[in-house]
C-alpha atoms as a PDB file:
ATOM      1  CA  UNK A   1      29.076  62.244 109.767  1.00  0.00           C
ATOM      2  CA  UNK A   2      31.486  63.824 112.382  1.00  0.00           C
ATOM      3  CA  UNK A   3      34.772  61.058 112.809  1.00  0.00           C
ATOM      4  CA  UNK A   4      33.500  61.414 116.634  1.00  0.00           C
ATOM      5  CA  UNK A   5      30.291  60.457 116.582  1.00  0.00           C
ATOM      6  CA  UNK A   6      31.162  57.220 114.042  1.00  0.00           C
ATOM      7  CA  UNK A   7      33.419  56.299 117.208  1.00  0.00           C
ATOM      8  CA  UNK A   8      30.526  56.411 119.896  1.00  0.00           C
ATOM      9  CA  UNK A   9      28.399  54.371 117.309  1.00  0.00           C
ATOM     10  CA  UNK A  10      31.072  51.582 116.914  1.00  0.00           C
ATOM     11  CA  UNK A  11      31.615  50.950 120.706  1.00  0.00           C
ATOM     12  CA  UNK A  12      29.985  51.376 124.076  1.00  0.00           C
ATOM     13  CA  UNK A  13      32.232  53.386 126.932  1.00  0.00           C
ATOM     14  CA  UNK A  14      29.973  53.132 129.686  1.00  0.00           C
ATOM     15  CA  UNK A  15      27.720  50.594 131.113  1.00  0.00           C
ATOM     16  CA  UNK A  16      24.633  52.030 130.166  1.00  0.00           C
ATOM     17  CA  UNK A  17      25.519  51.175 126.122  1.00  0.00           C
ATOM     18  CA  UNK A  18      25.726  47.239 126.931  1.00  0.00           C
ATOM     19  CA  UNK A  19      24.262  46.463 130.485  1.00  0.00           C
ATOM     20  CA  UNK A  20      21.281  44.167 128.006  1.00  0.00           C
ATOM     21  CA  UNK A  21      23.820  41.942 127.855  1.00  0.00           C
ATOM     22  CA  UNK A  22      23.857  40.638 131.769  1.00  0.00           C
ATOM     23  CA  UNK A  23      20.808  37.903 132.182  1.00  0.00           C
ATOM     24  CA  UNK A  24      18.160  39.182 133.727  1.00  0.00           C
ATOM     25  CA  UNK A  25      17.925  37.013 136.970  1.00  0.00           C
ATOM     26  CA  UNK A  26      14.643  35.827 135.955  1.00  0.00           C
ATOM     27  CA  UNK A  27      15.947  34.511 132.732  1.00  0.00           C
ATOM     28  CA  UNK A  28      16.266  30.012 133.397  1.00  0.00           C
ATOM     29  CA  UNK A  29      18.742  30.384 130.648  1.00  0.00           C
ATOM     30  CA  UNK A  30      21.246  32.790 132.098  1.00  0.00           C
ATOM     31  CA  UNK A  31      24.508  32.884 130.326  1.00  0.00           C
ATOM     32  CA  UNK A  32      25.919  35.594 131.415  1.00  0.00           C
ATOM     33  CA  UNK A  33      25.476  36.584 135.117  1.00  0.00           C
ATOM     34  CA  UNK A  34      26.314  39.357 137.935  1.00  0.00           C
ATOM     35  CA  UNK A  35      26.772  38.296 141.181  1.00  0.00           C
ATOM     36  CA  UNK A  36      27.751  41.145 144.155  1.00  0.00           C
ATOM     37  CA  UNK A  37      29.719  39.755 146.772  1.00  0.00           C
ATOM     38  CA  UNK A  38      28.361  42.187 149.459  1.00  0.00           C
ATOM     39  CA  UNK A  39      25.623  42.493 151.574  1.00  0.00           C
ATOM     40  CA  UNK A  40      25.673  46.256 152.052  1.00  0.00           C
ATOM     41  CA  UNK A  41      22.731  47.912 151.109  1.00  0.00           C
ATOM     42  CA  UNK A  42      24.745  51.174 149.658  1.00  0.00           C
ATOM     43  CA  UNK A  43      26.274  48.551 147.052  1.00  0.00           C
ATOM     44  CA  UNK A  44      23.250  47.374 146.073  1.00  0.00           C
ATOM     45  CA  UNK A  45      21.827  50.200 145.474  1.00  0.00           C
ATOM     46  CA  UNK A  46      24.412  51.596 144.006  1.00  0.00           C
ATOM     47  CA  UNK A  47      24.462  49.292 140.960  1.00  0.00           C
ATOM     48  CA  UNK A  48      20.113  49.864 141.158  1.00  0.00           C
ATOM     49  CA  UNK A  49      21.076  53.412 140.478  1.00  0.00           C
ATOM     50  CA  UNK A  50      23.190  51.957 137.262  1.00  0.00           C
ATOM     51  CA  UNK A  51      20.053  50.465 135.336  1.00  0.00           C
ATOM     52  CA  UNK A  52      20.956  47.143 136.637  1.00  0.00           C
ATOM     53  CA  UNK A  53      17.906  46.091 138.990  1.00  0.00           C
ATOM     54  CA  UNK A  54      16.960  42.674 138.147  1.00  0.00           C
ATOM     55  CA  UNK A  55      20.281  41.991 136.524  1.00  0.00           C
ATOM     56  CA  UNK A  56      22.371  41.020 139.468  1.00  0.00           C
ATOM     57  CA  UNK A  57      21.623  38.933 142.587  1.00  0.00           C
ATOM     58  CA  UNK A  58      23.631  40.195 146.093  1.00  0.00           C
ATOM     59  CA  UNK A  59      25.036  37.776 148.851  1.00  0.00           C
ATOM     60  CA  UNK A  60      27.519  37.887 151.340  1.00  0.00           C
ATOM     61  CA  UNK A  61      31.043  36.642 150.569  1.00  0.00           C
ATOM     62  CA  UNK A  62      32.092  33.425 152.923  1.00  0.00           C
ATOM     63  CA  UNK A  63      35.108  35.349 153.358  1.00  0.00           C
ATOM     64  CA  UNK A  64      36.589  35.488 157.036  1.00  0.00           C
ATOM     65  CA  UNK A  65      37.126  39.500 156.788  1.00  0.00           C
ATOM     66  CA  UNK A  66      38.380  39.359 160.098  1.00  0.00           C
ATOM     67  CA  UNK A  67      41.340  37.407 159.720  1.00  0.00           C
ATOM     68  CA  UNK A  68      42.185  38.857 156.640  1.00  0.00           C
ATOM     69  CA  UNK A  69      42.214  42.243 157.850  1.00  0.00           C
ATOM     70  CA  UNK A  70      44.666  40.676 160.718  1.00  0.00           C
ATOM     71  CA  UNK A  71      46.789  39.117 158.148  1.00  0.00           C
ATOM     72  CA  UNK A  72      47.137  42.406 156.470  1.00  0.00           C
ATOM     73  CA  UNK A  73      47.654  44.482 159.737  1.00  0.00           C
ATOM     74  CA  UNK A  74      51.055  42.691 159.839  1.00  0.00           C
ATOM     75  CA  UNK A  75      52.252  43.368 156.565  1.00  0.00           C
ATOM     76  CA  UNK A  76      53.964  46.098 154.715  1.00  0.00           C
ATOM     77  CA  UNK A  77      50.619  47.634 152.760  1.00  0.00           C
ATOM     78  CA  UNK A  78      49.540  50.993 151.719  1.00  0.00           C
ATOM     79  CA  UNK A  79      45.685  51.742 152.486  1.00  0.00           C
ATOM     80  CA  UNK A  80      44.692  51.420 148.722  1.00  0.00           C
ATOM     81  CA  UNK A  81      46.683  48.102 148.064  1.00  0.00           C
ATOM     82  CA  UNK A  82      45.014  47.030 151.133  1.00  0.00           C
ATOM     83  CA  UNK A  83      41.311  48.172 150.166  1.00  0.00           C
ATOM     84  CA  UNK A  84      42.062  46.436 146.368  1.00  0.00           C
ATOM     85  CA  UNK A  85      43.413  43.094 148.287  1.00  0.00           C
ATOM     86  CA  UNK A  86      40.047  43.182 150.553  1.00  0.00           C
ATOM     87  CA  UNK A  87      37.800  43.260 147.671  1.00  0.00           C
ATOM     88  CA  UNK A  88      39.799  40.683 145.390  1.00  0.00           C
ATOM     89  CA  UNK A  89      39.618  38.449 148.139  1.00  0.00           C
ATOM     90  CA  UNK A  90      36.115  38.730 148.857  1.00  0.00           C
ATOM     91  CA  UNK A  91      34.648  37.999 144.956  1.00  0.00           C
ATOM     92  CA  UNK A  92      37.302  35.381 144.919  1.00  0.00           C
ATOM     93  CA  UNK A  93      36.344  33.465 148.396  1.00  0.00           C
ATOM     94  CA  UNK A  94      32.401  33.873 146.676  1.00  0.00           C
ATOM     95  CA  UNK A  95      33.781  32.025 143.706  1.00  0.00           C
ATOM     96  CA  UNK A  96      35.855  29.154 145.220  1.00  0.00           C
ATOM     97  CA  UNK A  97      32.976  28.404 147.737  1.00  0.00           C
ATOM     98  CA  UNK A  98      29.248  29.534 147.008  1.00  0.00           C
ATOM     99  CA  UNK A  99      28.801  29.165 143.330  1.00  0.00           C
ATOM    100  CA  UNK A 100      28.654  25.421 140.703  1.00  0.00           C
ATOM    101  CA  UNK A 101      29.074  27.024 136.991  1.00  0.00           C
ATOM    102  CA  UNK A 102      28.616  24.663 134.563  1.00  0.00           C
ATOM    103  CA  UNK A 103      27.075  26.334 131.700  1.00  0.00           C
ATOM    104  CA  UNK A 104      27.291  29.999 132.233  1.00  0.00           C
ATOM    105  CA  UNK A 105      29.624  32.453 133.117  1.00  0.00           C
ATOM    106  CA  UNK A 106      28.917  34.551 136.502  1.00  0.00           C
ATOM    107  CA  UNK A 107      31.069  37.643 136.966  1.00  0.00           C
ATOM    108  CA  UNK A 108      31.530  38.463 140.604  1.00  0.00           C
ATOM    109  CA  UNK A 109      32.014  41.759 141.916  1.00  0.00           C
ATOM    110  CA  UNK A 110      33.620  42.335 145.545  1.00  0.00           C
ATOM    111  CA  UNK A 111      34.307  45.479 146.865  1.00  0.00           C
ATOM    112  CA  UNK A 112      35.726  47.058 150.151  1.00  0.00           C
ATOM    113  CA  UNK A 113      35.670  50.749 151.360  1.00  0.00           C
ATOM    114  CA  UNK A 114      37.699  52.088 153.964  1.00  0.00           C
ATOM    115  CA  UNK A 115      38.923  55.617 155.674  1.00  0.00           C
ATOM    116  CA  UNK A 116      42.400  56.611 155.444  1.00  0.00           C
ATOM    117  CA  UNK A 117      43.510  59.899 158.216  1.00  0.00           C
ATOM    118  CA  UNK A 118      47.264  60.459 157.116  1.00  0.00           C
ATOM    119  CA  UNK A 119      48.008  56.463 156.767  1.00  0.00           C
ATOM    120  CA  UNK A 120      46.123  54.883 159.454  1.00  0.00           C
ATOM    121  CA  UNK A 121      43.334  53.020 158.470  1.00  0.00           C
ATOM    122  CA  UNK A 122      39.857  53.324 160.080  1.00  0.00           C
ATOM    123  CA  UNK A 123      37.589  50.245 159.940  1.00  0.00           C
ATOM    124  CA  UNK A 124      34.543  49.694 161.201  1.00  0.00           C
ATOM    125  CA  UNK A 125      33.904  50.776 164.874  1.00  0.00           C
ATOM    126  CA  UNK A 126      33.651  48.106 167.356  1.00  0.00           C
ATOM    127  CA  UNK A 127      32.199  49.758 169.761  1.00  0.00           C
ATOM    128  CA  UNK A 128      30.366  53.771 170.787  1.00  0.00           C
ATOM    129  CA  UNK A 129      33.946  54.916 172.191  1.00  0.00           C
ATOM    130  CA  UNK A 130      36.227  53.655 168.786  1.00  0.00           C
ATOM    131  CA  UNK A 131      32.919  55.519 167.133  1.00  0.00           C
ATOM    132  CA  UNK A 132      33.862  58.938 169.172  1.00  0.00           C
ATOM    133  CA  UNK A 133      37.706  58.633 168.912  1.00  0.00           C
ATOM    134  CA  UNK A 134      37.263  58.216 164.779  1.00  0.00           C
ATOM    135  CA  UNK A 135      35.027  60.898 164.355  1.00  0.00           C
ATOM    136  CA  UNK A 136      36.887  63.326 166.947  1.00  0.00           C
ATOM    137  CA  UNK A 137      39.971  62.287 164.777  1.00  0.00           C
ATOM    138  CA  UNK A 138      38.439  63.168 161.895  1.00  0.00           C
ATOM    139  CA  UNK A 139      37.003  66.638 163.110  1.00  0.00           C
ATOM    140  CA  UNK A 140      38.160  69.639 160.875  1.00  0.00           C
ATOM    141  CA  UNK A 141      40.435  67.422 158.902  1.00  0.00           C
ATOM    142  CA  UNK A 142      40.904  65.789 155.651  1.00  0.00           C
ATOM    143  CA  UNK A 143      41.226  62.583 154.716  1.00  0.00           C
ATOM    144  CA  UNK A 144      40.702  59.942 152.453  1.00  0.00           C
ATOM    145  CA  UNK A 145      38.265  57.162 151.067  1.00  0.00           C
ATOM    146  CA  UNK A 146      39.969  54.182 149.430  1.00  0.00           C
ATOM    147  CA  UNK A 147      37.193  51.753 148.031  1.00  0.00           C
ATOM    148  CA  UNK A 148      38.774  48.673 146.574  1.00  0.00           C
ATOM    149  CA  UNK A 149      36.639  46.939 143.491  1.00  0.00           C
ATOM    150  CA  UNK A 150      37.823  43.715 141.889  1.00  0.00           C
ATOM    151  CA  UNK A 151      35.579  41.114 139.130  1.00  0.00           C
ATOM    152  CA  UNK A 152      35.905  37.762 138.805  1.00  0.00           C
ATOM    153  CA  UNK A 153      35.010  35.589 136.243  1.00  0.00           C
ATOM    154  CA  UNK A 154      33.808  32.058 136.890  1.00  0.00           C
ATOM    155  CA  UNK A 155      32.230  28.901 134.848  1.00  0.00           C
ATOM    156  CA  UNK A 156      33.936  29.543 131.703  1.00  0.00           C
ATOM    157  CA  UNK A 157      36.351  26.047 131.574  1.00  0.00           C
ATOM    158  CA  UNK A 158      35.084  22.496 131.117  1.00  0.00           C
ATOM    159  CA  UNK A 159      38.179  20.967 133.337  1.00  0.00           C
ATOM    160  CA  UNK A 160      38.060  23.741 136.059  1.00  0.00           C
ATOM    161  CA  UNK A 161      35.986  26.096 137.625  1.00  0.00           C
ATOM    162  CA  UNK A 162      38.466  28.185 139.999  1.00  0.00           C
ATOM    163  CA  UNK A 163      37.909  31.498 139.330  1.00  0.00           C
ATOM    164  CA  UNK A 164      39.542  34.246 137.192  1.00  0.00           C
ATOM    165  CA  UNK A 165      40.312  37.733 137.745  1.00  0.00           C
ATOM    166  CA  UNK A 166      39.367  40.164 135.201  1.00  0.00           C
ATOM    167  CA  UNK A 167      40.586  43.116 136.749  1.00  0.00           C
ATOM    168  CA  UNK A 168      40.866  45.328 140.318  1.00  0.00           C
ATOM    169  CA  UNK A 169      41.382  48.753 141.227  1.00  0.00           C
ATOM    170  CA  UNK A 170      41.072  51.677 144.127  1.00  0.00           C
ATOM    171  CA  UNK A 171      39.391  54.588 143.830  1.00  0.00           C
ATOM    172  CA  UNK A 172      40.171  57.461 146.093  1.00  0.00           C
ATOM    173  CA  UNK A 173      37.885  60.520 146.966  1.00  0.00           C
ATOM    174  CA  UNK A 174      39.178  63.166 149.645  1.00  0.00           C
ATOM    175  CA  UNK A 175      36.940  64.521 152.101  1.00  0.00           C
ATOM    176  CA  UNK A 176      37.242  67.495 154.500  1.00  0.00           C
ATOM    177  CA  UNK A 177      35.052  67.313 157.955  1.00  0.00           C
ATOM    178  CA  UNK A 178      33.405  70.095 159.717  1.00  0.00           C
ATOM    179  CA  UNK A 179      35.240  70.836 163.225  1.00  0.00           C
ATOM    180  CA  UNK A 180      32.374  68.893 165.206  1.00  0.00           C
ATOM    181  CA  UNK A 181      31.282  69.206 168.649  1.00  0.00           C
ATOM    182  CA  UNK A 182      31.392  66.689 171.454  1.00  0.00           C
ATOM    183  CA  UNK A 183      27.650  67.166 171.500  1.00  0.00           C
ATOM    184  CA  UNK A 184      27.687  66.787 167.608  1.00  0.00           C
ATOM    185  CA  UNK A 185      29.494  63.527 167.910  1.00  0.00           C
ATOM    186  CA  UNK A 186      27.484  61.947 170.479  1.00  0.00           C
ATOM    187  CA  UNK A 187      24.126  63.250 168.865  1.00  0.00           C
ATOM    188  CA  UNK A 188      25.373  61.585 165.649  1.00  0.00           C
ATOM    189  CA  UNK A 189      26.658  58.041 167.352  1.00  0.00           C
ATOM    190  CA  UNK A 190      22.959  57.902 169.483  1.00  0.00           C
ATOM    191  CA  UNK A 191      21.625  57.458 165.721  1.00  0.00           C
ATOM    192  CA  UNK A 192      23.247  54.092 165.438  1.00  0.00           C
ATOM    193  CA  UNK A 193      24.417  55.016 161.774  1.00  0.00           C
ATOM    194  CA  UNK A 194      28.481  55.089 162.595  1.00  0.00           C
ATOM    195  CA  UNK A 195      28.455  51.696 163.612  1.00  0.00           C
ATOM    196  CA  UNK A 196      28.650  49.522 160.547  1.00  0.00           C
ATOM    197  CA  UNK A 197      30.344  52.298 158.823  1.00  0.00           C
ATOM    198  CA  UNK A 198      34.067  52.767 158.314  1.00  0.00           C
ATOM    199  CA  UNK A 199      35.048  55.145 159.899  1.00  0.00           C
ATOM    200  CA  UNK A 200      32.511  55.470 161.721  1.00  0.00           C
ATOM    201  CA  UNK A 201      30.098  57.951 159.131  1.00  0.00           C
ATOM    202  CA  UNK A 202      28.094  57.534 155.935  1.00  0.00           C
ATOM    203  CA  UNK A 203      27.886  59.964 153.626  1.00  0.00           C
ATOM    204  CA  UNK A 204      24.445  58.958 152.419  1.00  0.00           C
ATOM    205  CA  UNK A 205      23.047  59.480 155.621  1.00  0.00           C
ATOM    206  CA  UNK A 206      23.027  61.508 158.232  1.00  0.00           C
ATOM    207  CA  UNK A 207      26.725  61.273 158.301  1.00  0.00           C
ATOM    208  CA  UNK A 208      26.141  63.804 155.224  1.00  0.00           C
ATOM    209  CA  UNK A 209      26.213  66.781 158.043  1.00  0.00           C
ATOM    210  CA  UNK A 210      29.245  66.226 158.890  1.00  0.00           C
ATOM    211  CA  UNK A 211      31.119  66.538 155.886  1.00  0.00           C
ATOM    212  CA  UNK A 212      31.977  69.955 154.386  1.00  0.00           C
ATOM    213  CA  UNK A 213      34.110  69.228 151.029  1.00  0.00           C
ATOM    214  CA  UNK A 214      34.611  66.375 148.737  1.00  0.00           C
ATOM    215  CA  UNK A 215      36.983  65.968 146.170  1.00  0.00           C
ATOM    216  CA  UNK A 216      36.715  62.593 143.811  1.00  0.00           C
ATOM    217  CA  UNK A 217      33.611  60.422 143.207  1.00  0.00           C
ATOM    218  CA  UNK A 218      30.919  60.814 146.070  1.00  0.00           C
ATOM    219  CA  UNK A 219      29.657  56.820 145.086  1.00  0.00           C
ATOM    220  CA  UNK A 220      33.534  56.260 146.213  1.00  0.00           C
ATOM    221  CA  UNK A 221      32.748  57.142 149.361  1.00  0.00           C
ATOM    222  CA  UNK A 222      29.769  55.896 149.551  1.00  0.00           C
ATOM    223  CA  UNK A 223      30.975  52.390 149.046  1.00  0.00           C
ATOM    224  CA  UNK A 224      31.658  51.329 144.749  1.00  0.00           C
ATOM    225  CA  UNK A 225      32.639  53.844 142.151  1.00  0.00           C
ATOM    226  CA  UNK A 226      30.085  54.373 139.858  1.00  0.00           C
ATOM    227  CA  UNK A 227      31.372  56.137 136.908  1.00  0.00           C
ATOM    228  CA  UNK A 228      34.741  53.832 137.338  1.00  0.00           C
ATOM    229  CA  UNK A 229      33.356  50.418 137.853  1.00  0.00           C
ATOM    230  CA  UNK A 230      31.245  50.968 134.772  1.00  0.00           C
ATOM    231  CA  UNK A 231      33.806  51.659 132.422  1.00  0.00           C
ATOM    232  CA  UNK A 232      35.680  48.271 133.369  1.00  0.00           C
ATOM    233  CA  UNK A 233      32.458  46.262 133.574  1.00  0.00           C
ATOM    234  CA  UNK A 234      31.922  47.739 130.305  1.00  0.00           C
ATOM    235  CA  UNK A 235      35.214  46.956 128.649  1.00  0.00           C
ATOM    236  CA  UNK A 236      34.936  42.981 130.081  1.00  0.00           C
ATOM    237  CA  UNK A 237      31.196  42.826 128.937  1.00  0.00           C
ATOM    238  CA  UNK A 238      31.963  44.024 125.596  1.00  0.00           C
ATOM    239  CA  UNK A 239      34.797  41.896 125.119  1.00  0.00           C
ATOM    240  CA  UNK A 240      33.181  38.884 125.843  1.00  0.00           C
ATOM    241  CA  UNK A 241      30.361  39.798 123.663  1.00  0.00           C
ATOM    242  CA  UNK A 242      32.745  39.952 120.692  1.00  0.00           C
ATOM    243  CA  UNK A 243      33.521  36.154 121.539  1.00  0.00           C
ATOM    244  CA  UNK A 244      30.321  35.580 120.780  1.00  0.00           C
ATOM    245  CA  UNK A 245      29.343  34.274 117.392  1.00  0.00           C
ATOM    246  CA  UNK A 246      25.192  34.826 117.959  1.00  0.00           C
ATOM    247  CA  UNK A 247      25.527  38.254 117.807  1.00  0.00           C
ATOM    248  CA  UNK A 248      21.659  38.481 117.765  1.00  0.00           C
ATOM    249  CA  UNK A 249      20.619  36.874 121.148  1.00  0.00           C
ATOM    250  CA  UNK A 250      23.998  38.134 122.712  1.00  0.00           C
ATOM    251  CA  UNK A 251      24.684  35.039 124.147  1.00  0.00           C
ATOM    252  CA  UNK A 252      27.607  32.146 124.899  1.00  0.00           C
ATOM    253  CA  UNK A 253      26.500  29.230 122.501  1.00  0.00           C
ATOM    254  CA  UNK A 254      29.328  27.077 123.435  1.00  0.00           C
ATOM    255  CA  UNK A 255      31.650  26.278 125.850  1.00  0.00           C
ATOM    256  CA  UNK A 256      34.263  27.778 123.379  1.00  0.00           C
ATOM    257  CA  UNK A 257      32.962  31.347 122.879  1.00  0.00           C
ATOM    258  CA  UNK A 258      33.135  31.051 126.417  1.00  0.00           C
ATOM    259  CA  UNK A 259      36.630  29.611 126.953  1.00  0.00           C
ATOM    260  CA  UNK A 260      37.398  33.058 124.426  1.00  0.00           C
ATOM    261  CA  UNK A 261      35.567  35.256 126.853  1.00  0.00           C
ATOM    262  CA  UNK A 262      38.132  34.570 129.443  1.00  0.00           C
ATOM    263  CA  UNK A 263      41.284  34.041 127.279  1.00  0.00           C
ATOM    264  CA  UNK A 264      40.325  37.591 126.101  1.00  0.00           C
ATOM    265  CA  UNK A 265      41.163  38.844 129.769  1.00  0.00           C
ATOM    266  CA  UNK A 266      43.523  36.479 131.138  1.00  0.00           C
ATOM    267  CA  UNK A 267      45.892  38.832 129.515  1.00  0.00           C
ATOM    268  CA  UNK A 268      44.937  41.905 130.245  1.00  0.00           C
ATOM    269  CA  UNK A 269      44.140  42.086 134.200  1.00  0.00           C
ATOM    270  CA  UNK A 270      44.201  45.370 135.661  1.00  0.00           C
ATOM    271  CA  UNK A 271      45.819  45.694 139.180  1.00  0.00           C
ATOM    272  CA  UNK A 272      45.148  49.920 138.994  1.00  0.00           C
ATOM    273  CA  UNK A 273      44.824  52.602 141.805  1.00  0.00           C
ATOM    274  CA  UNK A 274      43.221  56.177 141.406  1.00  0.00           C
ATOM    275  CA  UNK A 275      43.964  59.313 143.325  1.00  0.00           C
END
């Protein structure tokens, strides 16, 4: 037996090796669940795409984004720190406010994509004009997509419940737009699909058109890194599975194993960004 192959046996890199060890939904006795702070569609689907349909339930944070994105407008951030702050913020606000753990552990994931053109950050558009000036800005250029990802753990302590971050990162694709039109530009903002996109296009749609190159992860741009998010879900899954003494049902018995679940990571939280 090749030394390589006794490796893949002995642990899982990706999330399609241990993703039978989130609860299904349906499952009263839950001990281990996934929780998406979003309610985008894309990210939802994205982690469909992943095997994980009926593993993972998908509600809006109670974050105030707005003010947030205010509060960081007035600081000294670069576009991926700010994209990684978004999305810690988010799962955290889901875990201080929407869930009561008592017997489980939930591991929430919040995520935030946004459009960097040479430093300046492109949101959302408010309105059909911000739309036109985005994509005419973007037009024949490159520029980046910065989508912030962060997990937090929560329900794992008899005395406290405040949640616990098991680790963040950005991942950044680069993307290179066709020179566009006027016409092109208004035909694409009469479709209504630049509006609740930043900056102002999806890839997955019929934003598609209008890009000509990509260099990174296309789920990056489209709003969660597959192949990355994955590999850390995999590596906090796994390690709180080998907490776990009931190897068999893959499950927290006690409040212990669980309280080792999160001492595992406590340690070991990942504040990372990828070009």
């Amino acid at each position: 037996m090749s030394e390589s192959k006794s490796d893949g046996e002995g642990s899982s890199n990706l999330l399609v090796s241990s993703f039978h060890q989130i609860s299904r939904t349906s499952d009263p006795e839950a001990k281990l669940r996934l929780i998406l702070a979003s309610q985008s569609p894309r990210r939802t689907e994205i982690l469909e795409m992943m095997g994980l349909a009926g593993r993972f339930t998908a509600s809006p944070s109670p974050l105030d984004e707005e003010m947030l994105q205010i509060e960081l407008s007035q600081q000294e951030i670069t576009p991926m720190d700010y994209a990684r702050t978004l999305a810690e913020r988010k799962a955290h606000a889901y875990g201080v406010d929407a869930l009561d753990i008592k017997d489980n552990v939930a591991l929430i994931i919040g995520s935030d994509t946004i459009v960097d053109l040479d430093g300046r950050i492109l949101e959302k558009p408010t309105n059909e004009e911000v739309a036109h000036s985005m994509l005419s800005s973007l037009s024949g250029n490159w520029h980046q997509v910065h989508t912030g990802v962060a997990v937090y753990a929560v329900g794992a302590s008899k005395s406290s419940n405040d949640p616990q971050l098991m680790f963040s990162f950005t991942d950044t694709a680069r993307v290179k737009f066709s020179s566009l039109t006027d016409r092109d530009i208004n035909a694409y903002i009469a479709t209504k699909e630049p509006m609740d996109k930043a900056g102002s296009y999806g890839i997955q749609g019929i934003g598609g058109q209008l890009v000509e190159r990509i260099e990174g992860d296309f789920f990056t741009v489209m709003g969660l890194p597959m192949h990355r998010l994955s590999k850390e879900l995999t590596e906090t899954v796994d390690s709180g599975s080998n907490a776990r003494q009931d190897t068999a049902s893959k499950r927290y018995d006690t409040e212990s194993q669980i309280a080792d679940f999160m001492s595992n990571h406590s340690s070991k939280v990942q504040h990372k960004s990828t070009a």
